[in-house]
N, C-alpha and C. Protein backbone atom coordinates (compact mmCIF):
# COMPACT_ATOMS: atom_id res chain seq x y z
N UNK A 1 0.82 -1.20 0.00
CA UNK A 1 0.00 0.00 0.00
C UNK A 1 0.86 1.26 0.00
N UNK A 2 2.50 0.88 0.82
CA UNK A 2 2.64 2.51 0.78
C UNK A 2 3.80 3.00 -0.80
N UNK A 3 3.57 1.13 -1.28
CA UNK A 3 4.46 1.61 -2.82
C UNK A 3 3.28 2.62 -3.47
N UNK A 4 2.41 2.39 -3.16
CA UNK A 4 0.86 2.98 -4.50
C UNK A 4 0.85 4.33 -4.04
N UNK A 5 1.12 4.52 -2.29
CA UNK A 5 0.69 5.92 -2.12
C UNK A 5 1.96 6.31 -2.26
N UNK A 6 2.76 6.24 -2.50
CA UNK A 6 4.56 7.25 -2.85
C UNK A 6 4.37 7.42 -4.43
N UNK A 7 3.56 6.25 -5.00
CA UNK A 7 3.99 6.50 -6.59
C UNK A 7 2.82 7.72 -6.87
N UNK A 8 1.81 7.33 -6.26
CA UNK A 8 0.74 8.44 -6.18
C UNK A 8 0.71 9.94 -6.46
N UNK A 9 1.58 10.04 -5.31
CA UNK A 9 2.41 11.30 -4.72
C UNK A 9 3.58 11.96 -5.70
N UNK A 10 3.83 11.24 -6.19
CA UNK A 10 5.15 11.63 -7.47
C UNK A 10 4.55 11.52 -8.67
N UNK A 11 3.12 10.75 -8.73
CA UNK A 11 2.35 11.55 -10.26
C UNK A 11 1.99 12.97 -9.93
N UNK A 12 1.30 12.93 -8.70
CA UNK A 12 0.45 14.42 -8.35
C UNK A 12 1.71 15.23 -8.32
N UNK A 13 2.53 15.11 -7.36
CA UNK A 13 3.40 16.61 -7.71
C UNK A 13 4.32 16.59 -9.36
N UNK A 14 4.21 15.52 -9.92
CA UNK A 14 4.84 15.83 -11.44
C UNK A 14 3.85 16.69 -12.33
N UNK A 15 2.43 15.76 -12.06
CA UNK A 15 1.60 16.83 -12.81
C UNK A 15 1.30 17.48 -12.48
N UNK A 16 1.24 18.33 -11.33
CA UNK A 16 0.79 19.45 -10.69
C UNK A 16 2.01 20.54 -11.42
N UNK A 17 3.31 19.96 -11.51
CA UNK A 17 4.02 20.75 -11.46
C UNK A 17 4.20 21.59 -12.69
N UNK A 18 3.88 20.26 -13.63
CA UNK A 18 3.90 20.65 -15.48
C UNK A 18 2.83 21.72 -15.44
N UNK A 19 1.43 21.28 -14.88
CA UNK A 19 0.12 21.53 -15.54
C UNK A 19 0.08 23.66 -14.58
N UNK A 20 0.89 23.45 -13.74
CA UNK A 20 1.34 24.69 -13.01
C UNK A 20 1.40 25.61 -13.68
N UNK A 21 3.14 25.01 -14.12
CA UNK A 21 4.17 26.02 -15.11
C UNK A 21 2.65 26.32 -16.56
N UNK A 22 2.19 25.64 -17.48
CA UNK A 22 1.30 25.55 -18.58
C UNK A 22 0.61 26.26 -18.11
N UNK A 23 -0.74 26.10 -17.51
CA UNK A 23 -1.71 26.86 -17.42
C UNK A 23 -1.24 28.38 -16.54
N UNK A 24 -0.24 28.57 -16.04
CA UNK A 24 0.82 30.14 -15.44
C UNK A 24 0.37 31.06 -17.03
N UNK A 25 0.63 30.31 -17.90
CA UNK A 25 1.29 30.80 -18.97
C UNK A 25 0.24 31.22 -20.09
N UNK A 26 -1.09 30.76 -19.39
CA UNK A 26 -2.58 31.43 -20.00
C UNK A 26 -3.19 32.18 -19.17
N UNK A 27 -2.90 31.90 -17.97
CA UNK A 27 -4.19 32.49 -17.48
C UNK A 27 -3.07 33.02 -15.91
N UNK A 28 -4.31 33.85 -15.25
CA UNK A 28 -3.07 34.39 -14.23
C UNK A 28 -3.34 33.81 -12.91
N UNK A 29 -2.20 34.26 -12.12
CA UNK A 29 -1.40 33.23 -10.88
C UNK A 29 -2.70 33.11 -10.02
N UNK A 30 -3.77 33.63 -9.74
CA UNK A 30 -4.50 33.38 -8.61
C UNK A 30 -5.71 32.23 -9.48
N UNK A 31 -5.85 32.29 -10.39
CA UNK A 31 -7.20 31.80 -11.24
C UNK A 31 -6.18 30.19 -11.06
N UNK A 32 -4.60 30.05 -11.45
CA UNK A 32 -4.21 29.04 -11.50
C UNK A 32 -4.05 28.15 -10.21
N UNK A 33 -4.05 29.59 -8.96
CA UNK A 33 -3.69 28.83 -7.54
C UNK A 33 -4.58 28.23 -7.02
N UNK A 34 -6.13 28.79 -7.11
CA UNK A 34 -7.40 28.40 -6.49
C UNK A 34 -7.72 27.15 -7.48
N UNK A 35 -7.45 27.08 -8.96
CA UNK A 35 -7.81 25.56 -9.54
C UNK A 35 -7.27 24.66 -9.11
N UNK A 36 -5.83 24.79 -8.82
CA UNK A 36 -4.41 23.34 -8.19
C UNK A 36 -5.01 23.50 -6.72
N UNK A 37 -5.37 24.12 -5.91
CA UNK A 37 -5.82 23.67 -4.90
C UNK A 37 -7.40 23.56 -4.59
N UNK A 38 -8.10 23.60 -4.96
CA UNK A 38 -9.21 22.56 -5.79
C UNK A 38 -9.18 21.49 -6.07
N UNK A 39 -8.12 21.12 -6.92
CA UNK A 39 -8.35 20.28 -7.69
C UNK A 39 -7.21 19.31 -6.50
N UNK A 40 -6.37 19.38 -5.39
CA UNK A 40 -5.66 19.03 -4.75
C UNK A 40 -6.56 18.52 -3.57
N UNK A 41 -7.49 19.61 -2.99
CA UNK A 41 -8.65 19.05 -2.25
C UNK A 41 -9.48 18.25 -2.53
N UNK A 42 -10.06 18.04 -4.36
CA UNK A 42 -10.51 16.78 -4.16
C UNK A 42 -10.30 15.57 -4.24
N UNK A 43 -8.22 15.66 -4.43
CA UNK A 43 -8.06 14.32 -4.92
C UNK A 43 -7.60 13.85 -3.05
N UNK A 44 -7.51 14.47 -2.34
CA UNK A 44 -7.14 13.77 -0.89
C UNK A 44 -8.62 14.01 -0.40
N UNK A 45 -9.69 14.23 -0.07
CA UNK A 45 -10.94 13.74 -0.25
C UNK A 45 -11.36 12.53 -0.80
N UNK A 46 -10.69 12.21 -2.24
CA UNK A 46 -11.06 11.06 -2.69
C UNK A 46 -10.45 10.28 -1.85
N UNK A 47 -8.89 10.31 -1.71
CA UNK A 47 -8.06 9.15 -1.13
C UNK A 47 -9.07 9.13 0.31
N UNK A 48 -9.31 9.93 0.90
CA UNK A 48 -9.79 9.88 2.77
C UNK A 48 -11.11 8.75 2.37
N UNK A 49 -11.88 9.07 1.63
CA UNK A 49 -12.92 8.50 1.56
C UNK A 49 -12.63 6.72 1.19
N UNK A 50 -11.57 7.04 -0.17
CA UNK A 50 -11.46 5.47 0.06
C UNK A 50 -10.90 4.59 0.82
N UNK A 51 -9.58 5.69 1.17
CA UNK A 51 -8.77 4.77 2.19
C UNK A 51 -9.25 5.06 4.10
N UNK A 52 -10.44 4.86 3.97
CA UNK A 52 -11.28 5.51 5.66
C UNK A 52 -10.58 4.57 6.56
N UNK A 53 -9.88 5.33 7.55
CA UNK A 53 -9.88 4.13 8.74
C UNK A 53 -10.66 4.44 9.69
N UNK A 54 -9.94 4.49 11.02
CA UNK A 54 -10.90 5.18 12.05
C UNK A 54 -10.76 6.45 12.25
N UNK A 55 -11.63 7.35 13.15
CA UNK A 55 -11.97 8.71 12.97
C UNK A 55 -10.47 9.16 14.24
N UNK A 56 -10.19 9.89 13.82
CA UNK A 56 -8.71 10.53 14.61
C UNK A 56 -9.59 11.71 15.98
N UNK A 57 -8.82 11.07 17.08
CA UNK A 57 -9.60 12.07 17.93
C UNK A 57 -9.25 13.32 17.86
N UNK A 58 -9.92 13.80 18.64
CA UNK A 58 -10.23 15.34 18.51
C UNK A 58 -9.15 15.78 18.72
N UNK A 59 -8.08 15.60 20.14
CA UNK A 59 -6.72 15.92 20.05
C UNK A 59 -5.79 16.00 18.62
N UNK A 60 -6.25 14.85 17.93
CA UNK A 60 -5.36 14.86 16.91
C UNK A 60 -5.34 15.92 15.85
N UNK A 61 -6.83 16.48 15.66
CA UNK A 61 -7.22 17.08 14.89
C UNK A 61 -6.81 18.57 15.40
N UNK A 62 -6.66 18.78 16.73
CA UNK A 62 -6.11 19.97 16.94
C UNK A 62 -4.81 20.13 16.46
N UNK A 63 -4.09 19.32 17.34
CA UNK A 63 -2.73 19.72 16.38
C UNK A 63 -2.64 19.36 15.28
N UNK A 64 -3.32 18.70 14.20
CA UNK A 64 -3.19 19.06 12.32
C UNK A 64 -3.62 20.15 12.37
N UNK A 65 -4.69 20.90 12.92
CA UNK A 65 -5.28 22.51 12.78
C UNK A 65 -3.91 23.57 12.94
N UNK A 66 -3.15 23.46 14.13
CA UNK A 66 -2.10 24.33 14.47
C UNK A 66 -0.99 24.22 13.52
N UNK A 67 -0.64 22.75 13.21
CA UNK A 67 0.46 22.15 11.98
C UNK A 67 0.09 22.95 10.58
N UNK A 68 -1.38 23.13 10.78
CA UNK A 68 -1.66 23.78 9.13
C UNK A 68 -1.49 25.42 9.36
N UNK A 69 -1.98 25.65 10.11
CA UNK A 69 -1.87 26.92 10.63
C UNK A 69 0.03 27.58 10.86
N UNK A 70 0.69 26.80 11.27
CA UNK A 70 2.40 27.35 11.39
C UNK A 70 2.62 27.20 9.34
């Protein structure tokens, strides 16, 4: 499982990175930032949903809140 999620991870940031630089180059930096992170939120949405384990307690979720937040 964690060969699929590393190879995963090195399609998304390859194509994120091409499809970045390309669409930079039509259209401008905020129209391109809010689509890649869009389009970034729903692909780890997808993964959460398929790969569900158990629900992370509330502690945990605080510090990912502060981790996202620094």
């Amino acid at each position: 499982m964690s060969l699929l999620a590393s190879l995963g991870a090195a399609l998304g940031y390859g194509v994120g990175d091409f499809l970045g630089g390309l669409m930079s180059r039509r259209y401008g930096v905020l129209r391109v930032l809010v689509l890649g992170q869009s389009a970034g939120l729903a692909g780890v949405a997808t993964a959460a949903l398929v790969l569900a384990g158990p629900a992370p307690a509330g502690t945990d979720l605080g510090w990912g809140a502060l981790a996202g937040l620094a």
